[in-house]
PDB file of N, CA and C in Angstrom:
ATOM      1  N   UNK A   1       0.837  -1.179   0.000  1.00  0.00           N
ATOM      2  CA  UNK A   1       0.000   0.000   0.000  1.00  0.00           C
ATOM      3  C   UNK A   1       0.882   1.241   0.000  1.00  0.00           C
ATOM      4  N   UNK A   2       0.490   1.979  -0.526  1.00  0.00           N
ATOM      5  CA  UNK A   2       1.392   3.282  -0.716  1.00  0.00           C
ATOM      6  C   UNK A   2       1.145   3.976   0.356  1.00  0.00           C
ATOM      7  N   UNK A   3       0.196   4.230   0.912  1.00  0.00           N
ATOM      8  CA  UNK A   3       0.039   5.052   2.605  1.00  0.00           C
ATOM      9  C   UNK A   3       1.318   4.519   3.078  1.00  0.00           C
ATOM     10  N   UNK A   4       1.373   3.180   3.508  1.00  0.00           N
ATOM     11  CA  UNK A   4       2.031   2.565   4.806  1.00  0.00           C
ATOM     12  C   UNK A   4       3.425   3.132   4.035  1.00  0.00           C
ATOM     13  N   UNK A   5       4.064   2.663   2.733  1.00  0.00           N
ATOM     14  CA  UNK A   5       5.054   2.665   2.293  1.00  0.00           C
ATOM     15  C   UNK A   5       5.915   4.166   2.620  1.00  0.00           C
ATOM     16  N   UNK A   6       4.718   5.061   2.130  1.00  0.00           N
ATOM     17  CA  UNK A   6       5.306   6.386   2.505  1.00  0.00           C
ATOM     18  C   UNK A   6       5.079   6.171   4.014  1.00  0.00           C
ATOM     19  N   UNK A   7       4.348   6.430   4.667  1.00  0.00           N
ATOM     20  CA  UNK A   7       4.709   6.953   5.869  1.00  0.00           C
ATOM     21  C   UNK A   7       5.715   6.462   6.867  1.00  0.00           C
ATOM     22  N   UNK A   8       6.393   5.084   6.185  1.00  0.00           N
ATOM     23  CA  UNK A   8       7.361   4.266   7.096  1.00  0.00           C
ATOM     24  C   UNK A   8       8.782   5.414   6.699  1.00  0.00           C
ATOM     25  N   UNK A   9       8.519   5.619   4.986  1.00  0.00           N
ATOM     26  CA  UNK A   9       9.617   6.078   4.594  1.00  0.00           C
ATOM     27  C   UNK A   9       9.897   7.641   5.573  1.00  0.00           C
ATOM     28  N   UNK A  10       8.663   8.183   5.806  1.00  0.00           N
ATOM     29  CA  UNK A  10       8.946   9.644   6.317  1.00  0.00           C
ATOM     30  C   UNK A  10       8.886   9.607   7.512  1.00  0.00           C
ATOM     31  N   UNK A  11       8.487   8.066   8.380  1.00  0.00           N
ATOM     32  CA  UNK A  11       9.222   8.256  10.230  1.00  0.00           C
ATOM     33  C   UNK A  11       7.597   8.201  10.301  1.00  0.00           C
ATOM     34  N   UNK A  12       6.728   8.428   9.824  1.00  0.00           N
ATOM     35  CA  UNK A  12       5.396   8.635  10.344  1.00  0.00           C
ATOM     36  C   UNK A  12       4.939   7.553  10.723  1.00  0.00           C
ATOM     37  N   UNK A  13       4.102   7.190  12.035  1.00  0.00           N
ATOM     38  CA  UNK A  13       2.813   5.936  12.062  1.00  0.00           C
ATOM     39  C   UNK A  13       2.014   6.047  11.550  1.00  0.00           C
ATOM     40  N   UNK A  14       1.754   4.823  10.886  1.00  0.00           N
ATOM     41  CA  UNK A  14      -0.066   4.606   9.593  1.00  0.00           C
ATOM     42  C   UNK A  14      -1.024   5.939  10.225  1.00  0.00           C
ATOM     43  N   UNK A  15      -0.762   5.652  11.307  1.00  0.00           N
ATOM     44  CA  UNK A  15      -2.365   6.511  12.045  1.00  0.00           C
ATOM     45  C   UNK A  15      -1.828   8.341  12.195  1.00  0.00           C
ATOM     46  N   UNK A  16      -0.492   8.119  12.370  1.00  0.00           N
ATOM     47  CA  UNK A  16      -0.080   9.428  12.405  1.00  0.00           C
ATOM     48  C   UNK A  16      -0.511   9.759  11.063  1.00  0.00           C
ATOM     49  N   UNK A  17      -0.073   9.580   9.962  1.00  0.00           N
ATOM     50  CA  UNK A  17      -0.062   9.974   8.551  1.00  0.00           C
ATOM     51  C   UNK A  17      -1.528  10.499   8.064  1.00  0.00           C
ATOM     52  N   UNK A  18      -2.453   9.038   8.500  1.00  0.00           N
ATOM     53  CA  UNK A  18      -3.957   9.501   8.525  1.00  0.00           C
ATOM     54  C   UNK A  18      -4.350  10.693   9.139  1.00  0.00           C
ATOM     55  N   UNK A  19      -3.912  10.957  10.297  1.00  0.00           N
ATOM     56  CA  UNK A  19      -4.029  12.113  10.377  1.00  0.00           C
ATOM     57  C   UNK A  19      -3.749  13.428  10.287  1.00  0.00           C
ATOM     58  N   UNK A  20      -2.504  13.472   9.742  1.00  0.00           N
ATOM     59  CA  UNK A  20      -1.742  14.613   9.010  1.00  0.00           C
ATOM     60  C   UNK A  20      -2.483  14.867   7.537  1.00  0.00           C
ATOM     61  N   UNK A  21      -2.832  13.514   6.827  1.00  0.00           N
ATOM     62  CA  UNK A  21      -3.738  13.744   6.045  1.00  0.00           C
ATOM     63  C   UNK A  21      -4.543  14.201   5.649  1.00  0.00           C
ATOM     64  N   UNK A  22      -5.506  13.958   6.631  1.00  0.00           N
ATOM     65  CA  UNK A  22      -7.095  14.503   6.848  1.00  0.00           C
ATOM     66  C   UNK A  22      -7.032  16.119   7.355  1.00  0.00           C
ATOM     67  N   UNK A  23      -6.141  16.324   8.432  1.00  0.00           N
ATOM     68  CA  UNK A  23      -5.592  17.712   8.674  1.00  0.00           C
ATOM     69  C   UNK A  23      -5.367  18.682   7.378  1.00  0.00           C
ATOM     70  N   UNK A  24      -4.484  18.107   6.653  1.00  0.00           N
ATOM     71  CA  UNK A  24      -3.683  19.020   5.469  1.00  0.00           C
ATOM     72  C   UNK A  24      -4.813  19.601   4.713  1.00  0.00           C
ATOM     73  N   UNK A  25      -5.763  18.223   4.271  1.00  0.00           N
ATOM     74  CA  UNK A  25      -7.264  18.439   3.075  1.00  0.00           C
ATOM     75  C   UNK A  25      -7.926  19.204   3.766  1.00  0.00           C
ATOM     76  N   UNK A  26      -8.424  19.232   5.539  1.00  0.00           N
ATOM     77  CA  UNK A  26      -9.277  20.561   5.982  1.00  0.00           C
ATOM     78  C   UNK A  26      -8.410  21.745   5.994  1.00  0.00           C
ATOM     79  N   UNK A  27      -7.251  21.974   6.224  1.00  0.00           N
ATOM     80  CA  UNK A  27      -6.649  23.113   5.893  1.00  0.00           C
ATOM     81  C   UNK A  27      -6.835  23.828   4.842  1.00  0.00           C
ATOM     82  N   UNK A  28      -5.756  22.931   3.570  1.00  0.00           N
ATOM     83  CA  UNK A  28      -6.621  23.295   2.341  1.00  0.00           C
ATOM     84  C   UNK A  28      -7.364  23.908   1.487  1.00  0.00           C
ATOM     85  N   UNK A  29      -8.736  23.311   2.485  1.00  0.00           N
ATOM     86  CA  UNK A  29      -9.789  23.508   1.593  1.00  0.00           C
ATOM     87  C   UNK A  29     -10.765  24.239   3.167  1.00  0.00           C
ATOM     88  N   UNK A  30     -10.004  24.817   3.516  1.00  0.00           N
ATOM     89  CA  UNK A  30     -11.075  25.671   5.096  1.00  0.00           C
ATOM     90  C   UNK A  30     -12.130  26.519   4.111  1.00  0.00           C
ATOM     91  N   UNK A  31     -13.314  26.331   5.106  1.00  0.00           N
ATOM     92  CA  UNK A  31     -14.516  26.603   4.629  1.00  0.00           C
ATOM     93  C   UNK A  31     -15.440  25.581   3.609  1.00  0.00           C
ATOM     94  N   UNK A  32     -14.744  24.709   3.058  1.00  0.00           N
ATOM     95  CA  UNK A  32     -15.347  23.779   2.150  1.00  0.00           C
ATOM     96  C   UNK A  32     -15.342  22.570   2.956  1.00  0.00           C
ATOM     97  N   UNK A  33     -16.634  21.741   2.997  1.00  0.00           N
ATOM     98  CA  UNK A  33     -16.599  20.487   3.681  1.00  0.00           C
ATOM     99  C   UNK A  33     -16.011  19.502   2.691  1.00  0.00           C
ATOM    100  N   UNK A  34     -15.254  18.640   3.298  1.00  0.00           N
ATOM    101  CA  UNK A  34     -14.754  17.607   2.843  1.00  0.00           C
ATOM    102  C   UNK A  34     -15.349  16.293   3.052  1.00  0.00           C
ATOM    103  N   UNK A  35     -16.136  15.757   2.067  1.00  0.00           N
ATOM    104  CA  UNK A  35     -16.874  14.525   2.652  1.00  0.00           C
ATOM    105  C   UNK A  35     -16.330  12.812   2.470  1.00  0.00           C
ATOM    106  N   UNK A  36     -16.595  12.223   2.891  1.00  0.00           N
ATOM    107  CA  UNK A  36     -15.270  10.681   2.816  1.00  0.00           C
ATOM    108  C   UNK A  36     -14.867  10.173   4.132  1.00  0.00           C
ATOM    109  N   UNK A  37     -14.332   9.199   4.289  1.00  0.00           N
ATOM    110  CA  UNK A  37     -13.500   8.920   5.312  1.00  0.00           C
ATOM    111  C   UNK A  37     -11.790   9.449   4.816  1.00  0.00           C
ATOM    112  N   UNK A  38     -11.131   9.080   5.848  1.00  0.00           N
ATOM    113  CA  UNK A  38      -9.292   9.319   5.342  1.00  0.00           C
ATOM    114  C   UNK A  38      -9.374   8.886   4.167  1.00  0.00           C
ATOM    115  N   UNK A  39      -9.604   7.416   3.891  1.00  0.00           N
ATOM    116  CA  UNK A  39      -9.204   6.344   3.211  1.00  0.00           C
ATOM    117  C   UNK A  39      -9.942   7.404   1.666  1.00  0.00           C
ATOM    118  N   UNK A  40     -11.107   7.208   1.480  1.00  0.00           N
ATOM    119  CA  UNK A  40     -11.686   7.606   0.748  1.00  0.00           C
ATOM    120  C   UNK A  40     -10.660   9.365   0.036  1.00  0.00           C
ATOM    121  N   UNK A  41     -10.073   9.919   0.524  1.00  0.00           N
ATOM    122  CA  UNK A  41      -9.615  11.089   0.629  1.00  0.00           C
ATOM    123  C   UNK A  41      -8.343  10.962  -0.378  1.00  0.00           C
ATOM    124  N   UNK A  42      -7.659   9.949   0.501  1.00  0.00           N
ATOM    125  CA  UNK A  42      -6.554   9.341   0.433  1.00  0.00           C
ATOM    126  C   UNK A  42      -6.279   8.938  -1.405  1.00  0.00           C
ATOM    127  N   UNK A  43      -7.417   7.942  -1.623  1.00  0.00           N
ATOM    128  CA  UNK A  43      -7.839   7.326  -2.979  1.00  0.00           C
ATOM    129  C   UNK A  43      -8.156   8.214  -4.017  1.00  0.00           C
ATOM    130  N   UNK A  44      -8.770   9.434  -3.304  1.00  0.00           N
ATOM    131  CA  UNK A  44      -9.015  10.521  -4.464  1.00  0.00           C
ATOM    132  C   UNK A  44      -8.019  11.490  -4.793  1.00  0.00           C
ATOM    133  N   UNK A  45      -7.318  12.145  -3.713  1.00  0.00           N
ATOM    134  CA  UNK A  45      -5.891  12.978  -3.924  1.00  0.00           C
ATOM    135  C   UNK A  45      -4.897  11.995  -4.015  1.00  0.00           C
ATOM    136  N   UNK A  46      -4.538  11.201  -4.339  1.00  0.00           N
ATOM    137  CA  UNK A  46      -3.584  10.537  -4.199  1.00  0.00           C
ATOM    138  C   UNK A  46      -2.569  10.948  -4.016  1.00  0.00           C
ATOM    139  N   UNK A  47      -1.271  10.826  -4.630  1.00  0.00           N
ATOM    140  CA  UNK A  47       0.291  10.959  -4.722  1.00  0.00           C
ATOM    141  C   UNK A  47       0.397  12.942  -4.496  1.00  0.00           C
ATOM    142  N   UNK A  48      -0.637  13.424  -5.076  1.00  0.00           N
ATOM    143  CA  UNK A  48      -0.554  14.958  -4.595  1.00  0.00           C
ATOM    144  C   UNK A  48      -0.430  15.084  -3.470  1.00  0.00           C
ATOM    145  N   UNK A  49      -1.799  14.819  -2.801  1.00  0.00           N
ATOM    146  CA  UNK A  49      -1.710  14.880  -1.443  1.00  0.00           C
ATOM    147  C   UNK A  49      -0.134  14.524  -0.789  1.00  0.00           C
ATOM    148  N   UNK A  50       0.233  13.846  -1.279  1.00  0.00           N
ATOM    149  CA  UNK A  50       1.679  13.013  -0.257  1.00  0.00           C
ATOM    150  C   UNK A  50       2.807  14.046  -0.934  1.00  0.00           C
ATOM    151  N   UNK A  51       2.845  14.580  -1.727  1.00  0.00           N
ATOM    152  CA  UNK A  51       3.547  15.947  -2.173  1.00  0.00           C
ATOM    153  C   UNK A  51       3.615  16.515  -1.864  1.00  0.00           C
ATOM    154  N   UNK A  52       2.141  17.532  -1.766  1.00  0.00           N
ATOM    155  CA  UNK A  52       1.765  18.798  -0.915  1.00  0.00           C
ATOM    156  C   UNK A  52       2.580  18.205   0.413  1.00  0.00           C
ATOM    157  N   UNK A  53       1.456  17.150   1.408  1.00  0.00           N
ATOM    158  CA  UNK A  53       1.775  17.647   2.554  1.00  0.00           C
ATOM    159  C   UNK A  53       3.506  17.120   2.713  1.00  0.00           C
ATOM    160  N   UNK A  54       4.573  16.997   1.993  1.00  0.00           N
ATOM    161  CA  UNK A  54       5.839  16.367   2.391  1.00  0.00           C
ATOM    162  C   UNK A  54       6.762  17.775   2.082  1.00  0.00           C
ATOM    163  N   UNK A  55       5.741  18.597   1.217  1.00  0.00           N
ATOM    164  CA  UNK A  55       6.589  20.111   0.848  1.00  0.00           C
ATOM    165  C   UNK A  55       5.971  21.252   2.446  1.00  0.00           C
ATOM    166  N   UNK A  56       4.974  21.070   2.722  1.00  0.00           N
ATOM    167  CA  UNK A  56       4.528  21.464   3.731  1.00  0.00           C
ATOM    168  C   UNK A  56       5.515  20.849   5.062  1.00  0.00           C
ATOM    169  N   UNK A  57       5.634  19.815   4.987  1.00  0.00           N
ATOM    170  CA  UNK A  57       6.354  19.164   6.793  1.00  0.00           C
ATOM    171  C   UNK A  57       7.913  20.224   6.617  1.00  0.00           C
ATOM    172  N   UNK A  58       8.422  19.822   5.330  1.00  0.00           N
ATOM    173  CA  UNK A  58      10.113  20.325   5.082  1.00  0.00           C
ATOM    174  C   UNK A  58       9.805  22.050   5.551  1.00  0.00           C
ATOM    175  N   UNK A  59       8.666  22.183   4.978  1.00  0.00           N
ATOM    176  CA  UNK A  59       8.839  24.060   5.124  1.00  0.00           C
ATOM    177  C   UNK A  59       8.325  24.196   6.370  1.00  0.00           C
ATOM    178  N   UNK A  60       7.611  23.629   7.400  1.00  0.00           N
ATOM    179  CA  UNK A  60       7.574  23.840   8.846  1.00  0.00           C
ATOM    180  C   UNK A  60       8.762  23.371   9.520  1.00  0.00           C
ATOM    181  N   UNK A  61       9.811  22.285   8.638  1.00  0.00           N
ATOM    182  CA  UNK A  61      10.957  21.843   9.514  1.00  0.00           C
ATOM    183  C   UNK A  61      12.057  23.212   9.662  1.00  0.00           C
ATOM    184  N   UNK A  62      11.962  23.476   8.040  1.00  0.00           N
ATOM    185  CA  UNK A  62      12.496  25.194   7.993  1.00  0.00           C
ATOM    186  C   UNK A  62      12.407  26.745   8.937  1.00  0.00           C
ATOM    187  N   UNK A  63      10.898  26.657   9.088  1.00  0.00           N
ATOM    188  CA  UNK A  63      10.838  27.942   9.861  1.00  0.00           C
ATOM    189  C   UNK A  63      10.810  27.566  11.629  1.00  0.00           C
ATOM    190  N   UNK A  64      11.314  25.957  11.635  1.00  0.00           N
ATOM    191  CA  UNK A  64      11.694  25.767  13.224  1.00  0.00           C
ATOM    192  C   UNK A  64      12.844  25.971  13.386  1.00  0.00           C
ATOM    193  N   UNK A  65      13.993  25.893  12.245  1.00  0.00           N
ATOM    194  CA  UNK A  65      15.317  26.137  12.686  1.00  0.00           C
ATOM    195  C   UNK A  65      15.768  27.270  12.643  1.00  0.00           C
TER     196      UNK A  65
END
């Protein structure tokens, strides 16, 4: 599965990731409801989603140092 694959690769737990996930898409898209479970979310943004939010983690790792 590509969830698990990435998130082993980036240090994350399955469940952590799910929820960085679901976080990133209400961010996003604030003010717009997002309807689905993770999974469902997951299947529809695919490989973007894991883009966005991996350019997002590096640029919060940035403005911590």
């Amino acid at each position: 599965m590509f969830t698990a694959g990435f998130s082993r690769q980036h240090g994350l737990s399955y469940a952590g990731f799910r929820k960085s996930a679901r976080e990133w898409v209400n961010d996003s898209f604030a003010g717009e409801v997002i309807e689905g479970s993770t999974e469902d979310i997951l299947e529809e943004w695919g490989e973007n989603l894991f883009i966005a939010m991996t350019i997002a983690q590096r640029e919060e790792l940035e403005i911590m140092e």
